[in-house]
PDB file of N, CA and C in Angstrom:
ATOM      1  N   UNK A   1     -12.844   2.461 -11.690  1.00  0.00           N
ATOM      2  CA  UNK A   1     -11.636   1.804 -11.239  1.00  0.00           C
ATOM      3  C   UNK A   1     -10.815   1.443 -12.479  1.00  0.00           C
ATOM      4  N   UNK A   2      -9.269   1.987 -12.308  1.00  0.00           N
ATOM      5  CA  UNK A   2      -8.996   1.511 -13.713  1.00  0.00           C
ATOM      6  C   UNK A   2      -8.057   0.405 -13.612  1.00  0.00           C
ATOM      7  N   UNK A   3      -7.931  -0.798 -14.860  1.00  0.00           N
ATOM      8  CA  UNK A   3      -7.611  -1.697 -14.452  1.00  0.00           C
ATOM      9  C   UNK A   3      -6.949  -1.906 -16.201  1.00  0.00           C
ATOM     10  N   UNK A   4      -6.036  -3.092 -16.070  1.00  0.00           N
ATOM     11  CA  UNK A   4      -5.273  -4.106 -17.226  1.00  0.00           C
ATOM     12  C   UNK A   4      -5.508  -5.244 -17.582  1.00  0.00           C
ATOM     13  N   UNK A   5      -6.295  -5.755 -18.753  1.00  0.00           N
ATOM     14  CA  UNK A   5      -6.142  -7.035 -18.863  1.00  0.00           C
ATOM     15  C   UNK A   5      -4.854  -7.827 -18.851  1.00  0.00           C
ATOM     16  N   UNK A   6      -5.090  -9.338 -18.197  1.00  0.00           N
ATOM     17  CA  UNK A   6      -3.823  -9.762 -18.399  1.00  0.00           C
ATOM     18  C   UNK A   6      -4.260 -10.746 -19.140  1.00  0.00           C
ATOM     19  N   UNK A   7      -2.731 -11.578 -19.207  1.00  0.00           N
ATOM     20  CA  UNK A   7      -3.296 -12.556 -20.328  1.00  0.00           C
ATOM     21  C   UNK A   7      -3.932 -13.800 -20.239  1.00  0.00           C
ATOM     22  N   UNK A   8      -4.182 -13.678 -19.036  1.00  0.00           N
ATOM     23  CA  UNK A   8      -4.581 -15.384 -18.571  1.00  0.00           C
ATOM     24  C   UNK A   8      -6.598 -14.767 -18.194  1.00  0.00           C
ATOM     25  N   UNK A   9      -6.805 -13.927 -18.554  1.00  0.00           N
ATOM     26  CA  UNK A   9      -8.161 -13.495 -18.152  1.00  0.00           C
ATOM     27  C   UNK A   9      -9.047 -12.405 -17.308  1.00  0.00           C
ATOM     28  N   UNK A  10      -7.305 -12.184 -16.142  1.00  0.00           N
ATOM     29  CA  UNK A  10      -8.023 -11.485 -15.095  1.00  0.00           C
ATOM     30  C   UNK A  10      -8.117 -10.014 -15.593  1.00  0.00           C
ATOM     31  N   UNK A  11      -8.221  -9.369 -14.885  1.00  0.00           N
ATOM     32  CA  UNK A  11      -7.746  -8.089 -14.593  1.00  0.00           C
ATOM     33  C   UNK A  11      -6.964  -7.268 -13.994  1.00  0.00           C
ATOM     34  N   UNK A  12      -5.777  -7.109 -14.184  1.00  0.00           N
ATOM     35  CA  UNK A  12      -4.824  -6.161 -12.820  1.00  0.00           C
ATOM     36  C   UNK A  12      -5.501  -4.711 -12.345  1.00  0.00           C
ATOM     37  N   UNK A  13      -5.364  -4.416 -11.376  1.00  0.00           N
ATOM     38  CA  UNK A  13      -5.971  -3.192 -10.703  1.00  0.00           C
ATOM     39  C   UNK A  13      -4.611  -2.141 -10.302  1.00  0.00           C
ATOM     40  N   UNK A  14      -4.210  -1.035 -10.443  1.00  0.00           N
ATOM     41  CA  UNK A  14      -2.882  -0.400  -9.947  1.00  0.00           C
ATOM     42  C   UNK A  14      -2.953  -0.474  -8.826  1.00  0.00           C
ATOM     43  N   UNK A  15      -2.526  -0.810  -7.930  1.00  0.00           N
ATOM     44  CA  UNK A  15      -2.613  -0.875  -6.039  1.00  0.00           C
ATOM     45  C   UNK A  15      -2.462   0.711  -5.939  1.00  0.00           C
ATOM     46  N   UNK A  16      -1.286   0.857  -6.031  1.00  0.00           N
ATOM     47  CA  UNK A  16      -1.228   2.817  -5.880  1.00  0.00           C
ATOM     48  C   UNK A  16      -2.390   3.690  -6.067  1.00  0.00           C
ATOM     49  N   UNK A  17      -3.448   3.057  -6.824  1.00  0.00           N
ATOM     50  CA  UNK A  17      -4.253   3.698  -7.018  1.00  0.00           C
ATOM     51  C   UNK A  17      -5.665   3.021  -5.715  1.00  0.00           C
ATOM     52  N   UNK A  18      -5.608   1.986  -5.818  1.00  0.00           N
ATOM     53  CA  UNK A  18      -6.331   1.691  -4.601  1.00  0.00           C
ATOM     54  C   UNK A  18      -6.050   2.154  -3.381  1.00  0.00           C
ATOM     55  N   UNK A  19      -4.445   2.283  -3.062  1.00  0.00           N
ATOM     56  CA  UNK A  19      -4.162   2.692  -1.636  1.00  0.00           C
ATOM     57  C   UNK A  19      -4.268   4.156  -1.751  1.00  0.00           C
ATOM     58  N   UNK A  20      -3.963   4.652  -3.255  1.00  0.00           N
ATOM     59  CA  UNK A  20      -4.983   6.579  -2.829  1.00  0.00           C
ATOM     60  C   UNK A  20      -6.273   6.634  -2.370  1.00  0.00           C
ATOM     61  N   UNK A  21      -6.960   5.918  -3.122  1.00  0.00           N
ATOM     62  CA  UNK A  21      -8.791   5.772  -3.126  1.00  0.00           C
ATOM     63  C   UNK A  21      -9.054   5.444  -1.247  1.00  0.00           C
ATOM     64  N   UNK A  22      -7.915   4.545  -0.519  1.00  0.00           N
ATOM     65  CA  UNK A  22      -8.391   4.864   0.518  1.00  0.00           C
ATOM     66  C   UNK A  22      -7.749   5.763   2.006  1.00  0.00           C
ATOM     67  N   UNK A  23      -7.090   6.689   1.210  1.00  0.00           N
ATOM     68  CA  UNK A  23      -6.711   7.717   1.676  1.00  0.00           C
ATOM     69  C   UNK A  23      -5.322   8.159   2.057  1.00  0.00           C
ATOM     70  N   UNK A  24      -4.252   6.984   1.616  1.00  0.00           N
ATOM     71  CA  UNK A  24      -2.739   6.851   2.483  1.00  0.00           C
ATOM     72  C   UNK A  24      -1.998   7.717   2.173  1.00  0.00           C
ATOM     73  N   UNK A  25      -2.417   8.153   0.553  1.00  0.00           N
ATOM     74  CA  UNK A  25      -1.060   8.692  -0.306  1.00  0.00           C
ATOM     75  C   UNK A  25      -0.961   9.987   0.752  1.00  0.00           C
ATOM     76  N   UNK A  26       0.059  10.108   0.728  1.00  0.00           N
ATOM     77  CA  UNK A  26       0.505  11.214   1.757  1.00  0.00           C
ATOM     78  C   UNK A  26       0.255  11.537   3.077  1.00  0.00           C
ATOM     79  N   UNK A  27       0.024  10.343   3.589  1.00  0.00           N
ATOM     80  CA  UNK A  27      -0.723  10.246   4.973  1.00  0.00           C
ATOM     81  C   UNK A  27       0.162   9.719   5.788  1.00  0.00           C
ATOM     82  N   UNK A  28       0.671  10.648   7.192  1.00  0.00           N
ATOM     83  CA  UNK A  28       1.775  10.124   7.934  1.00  0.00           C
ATOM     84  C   UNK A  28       1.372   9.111   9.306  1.00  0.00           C
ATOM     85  N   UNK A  29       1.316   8.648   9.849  1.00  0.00           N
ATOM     86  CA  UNK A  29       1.592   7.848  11.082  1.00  0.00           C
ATOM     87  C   UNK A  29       2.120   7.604  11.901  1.00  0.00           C
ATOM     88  N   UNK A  30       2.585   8.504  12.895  1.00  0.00           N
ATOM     89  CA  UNK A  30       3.592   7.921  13.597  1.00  0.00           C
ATOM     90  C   UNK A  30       5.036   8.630  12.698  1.00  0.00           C
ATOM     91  N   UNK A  31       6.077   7.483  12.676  1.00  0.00           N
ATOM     92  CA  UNK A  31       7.305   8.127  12.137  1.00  0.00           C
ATOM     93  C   UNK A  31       7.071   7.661  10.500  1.00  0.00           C
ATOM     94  N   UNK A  32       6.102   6.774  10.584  1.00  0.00           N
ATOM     95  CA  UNK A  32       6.235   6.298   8.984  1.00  0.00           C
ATOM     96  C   UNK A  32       4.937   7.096   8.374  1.00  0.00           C
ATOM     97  N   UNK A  33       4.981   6.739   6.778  1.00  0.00           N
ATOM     98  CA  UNK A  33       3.765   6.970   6.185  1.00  0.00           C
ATOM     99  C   UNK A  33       3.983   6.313   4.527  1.00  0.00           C
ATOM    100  N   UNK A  34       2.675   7.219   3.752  1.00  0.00           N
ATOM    101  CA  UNK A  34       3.347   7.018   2.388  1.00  0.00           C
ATOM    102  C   UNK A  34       3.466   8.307   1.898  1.00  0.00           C
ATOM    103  N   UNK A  35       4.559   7.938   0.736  1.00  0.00           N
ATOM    104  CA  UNK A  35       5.043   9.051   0.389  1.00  0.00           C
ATOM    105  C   UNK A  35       3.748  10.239  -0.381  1.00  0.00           C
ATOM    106  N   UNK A  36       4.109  11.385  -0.732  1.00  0.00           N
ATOM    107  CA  UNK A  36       3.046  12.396  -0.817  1.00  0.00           C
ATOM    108  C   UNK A  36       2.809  12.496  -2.627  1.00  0.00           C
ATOM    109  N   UNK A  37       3.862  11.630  -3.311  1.00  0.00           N
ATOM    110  CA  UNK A  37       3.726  11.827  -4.916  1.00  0.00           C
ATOM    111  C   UNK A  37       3.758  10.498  -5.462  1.00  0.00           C
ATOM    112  N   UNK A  38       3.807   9.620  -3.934  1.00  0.00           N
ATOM    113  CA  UNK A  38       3.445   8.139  -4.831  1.00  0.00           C
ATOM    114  C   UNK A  38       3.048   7.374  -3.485  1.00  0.00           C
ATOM    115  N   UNK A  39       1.853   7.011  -3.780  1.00  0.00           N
ATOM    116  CA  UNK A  39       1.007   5.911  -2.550  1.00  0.00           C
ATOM    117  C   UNK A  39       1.782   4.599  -2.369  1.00  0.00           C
ATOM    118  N   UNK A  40       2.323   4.277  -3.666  1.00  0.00           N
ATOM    119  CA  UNK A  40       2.863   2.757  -3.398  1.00  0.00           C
ATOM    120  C   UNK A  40       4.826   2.888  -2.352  1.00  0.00           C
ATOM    121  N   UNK A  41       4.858   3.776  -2.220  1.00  0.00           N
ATOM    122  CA  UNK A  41       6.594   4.169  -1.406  1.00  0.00           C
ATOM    123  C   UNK A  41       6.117   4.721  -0.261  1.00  0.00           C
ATOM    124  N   UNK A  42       6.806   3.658   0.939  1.00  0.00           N
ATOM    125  CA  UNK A  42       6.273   3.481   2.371  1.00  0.00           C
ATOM    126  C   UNK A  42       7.454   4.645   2.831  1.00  0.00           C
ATOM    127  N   UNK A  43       7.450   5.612   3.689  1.00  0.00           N
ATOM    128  CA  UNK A  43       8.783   6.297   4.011  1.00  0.00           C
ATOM    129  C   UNK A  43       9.108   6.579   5.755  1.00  0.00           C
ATOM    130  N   UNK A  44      10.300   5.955   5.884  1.00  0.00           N
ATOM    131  CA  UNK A  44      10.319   6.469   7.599  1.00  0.00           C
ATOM    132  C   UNK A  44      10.842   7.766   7.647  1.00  0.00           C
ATOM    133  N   UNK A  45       9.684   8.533   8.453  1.00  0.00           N
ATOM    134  CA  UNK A  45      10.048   9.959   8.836  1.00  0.00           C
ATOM    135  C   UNK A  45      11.125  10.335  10.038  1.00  0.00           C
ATOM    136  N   UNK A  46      11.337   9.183  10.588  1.00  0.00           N
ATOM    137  CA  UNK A  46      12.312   9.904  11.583  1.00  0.00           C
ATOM    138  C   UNK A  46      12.683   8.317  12.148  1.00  0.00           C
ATOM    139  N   UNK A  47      12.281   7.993  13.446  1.00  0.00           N
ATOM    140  CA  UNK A  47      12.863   7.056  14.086  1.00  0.00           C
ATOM    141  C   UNK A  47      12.224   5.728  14.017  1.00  0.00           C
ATOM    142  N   UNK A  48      11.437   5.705  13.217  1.00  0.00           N
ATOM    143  CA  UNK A  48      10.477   4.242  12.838  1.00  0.00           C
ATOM    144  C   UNK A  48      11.750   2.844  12.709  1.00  0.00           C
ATOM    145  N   UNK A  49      10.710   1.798  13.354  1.00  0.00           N
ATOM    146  CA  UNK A  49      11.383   0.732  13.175  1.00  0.00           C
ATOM    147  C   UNK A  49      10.813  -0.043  11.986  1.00  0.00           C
ATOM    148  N   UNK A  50      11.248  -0.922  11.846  1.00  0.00           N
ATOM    149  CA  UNK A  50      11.012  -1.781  10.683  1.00  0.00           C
ATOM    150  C   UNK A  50       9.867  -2.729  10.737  1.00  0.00           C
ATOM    151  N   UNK A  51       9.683  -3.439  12.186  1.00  0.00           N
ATOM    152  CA  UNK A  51       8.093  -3.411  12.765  1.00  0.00           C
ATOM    153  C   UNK A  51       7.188  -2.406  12.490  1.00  0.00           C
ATOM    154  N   UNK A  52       7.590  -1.271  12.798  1.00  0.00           N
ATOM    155  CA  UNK A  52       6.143  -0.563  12.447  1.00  0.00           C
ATOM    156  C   UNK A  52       6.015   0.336  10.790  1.00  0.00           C
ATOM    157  N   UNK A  53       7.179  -0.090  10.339  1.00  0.00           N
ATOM    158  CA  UNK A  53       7.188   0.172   8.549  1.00  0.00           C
ATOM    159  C   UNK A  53       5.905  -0.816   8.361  1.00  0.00           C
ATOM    160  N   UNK A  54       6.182  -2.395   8.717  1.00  0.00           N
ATOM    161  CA  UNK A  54       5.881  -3.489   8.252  1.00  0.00           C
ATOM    162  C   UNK A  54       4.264  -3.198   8.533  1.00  0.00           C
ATOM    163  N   UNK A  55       4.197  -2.756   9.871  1.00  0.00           N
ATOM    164  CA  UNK A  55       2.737  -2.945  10.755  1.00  0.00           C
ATOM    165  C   UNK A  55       1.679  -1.698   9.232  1.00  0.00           C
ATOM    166  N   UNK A  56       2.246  -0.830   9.098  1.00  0.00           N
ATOM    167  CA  UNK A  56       1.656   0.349   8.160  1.00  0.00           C
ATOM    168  C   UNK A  56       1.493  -0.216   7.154  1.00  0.00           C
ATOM    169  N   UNK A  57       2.537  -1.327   6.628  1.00  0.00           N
ATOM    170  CA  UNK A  57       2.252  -1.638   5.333  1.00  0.00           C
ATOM    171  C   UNK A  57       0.788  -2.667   5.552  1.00  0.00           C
ATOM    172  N   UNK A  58       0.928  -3.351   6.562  1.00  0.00           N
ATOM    173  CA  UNK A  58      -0.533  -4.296   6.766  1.00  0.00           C
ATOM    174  C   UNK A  58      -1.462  -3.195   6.711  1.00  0.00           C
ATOM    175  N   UNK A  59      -1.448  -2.269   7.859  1.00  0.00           N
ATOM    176  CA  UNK A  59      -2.837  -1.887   7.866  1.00  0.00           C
ATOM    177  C   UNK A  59      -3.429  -1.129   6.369  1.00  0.00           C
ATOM    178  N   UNK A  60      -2.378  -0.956   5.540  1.00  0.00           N
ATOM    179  CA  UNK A  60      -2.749  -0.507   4.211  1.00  0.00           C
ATOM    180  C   UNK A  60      -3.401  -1.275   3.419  1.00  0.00           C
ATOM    181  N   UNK A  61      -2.531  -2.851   3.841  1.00  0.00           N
ATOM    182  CA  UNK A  61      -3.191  -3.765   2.656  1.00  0.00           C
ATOM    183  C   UNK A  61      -4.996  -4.260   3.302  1.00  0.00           C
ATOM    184  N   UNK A  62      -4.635  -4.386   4.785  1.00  0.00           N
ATOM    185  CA  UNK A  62      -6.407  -4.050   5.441  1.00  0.00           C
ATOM    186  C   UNK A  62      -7.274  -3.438   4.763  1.00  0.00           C
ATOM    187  N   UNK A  63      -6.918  -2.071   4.691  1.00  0.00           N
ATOM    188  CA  UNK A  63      -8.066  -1.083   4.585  1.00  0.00           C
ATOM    189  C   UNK A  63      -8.393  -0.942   2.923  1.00  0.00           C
ATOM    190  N   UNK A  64      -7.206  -1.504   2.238  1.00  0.00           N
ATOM    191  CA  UNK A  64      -7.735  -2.077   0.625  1.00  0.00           C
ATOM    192  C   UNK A  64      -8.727  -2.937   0.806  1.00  0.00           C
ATOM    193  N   UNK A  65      -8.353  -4.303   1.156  1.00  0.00           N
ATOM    194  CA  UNK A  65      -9.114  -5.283   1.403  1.00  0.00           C
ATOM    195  C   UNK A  65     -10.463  -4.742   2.087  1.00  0.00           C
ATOM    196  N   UNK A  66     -10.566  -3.664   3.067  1.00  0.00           N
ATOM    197  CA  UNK A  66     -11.984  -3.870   3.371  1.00  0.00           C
ATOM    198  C   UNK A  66     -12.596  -3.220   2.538  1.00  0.00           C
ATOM    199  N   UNK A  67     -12.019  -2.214   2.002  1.00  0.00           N
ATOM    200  CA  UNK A  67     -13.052  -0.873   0.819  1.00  0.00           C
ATOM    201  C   UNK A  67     -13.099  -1.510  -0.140  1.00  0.00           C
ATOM    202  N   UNK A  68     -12.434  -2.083  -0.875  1.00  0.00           N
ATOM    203  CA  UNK A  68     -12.658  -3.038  -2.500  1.00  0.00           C
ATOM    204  C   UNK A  68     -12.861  -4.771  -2.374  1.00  0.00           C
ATOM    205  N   UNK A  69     -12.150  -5.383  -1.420  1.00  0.00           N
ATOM    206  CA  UNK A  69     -12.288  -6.713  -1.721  1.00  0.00           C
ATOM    207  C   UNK A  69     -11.431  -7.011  -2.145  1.00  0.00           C
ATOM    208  N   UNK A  70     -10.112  -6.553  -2.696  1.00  0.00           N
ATOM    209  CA  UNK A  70      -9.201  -6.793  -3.126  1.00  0.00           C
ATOM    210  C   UNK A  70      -7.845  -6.873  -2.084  1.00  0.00           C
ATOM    211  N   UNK A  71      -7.120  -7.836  -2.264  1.00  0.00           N
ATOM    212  CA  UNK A  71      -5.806  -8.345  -1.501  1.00  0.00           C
ATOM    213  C   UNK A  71      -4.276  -7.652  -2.367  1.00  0.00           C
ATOM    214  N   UNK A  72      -3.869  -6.767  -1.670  1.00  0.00           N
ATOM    215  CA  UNK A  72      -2.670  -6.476  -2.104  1.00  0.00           C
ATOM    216  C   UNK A  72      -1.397  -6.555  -1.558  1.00  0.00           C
ATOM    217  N   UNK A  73      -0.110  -7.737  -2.219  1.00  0.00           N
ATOM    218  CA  UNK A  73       0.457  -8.693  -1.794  1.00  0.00           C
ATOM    219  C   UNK A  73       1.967  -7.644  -2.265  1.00  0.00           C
ATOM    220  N   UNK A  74       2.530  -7.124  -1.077  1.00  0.00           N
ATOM    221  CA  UNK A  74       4.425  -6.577  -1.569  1.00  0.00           C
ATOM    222  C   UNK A  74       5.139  -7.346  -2.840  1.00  0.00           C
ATOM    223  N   UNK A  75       5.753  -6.328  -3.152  1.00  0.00           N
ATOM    224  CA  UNK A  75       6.707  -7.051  -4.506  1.00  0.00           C
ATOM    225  C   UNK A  75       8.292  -7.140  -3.993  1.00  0.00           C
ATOM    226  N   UNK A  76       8.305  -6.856  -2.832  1.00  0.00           N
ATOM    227  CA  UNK A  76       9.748  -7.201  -2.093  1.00  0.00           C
ATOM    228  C   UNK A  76       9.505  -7.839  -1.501  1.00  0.00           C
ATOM    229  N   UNK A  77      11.030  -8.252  -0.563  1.00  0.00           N
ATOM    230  CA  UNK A  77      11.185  -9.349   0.488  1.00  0.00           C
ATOM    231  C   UNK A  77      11.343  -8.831   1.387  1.00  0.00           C
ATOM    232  N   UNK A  78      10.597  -9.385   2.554  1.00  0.00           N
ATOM    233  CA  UNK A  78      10.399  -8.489   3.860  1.00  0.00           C
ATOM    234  C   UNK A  78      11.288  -9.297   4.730  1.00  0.00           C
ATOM    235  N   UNK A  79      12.033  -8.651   5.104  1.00  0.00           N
ATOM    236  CA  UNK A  79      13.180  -9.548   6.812  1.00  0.00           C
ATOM    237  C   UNK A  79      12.554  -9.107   7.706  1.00  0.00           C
ATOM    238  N   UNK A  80      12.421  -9.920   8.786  1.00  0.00           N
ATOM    239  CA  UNK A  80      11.883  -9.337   9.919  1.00  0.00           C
ATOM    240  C   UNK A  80      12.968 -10.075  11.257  1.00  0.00           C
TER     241      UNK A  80
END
C-alpha cells in the first residue's frame, strides 16, 4: 500500500488508489461510474441524478472502508 508521511505523524494513503484496489476505476453503474483513467472522477453517463452521483460516491467510500479500514472523506462541497 503506498502511502505519505505527513507532518504531524500519520500517514496519507492515495484514495484513488484505494478506490482502484477495490475495483471502481472504470466501473459503470447505472448512468454514473468512475472514470476509466482516474478512480478518484465520479462521471454521469447519461441521465444520472445528483442523488445517485452522491449514492455511488457512498457506496465507494463503503467498500474502502470495508476492504482497508480506512474512511475516505470528499474534498468538495456536496448540495443536495
Amino acid at each position: 500500500m503506498p502511502g505519505y508521511p505527513t507532518a504531524v505523524g500519520f500517514t496519507k494513503v492515495p484514495a484513488g488508489w484505494l478506490i482502484e484496489q477495490c475495483g471502481w476505476k472504470g466501473k459503470q453503474v447505472g448512468n454514473t461510474g468512475a472514470h476509466k483513467n482516474q478512480a478518484l472522477v465520479l462521471v454521469n453517463y447519461g441521465n444520472a441524478t445528483g442523488a445517485e452521483i452522491m449514492q455511488h460516491a457512498f457506496t465507494i467510500q463503503q467498500s474502502v472502508q470495508e476492504k482497508f479500514g480506512i474512511t475516505i472523506v470528499p474534498e468538495v462541497n456536496l448540495i443536495s
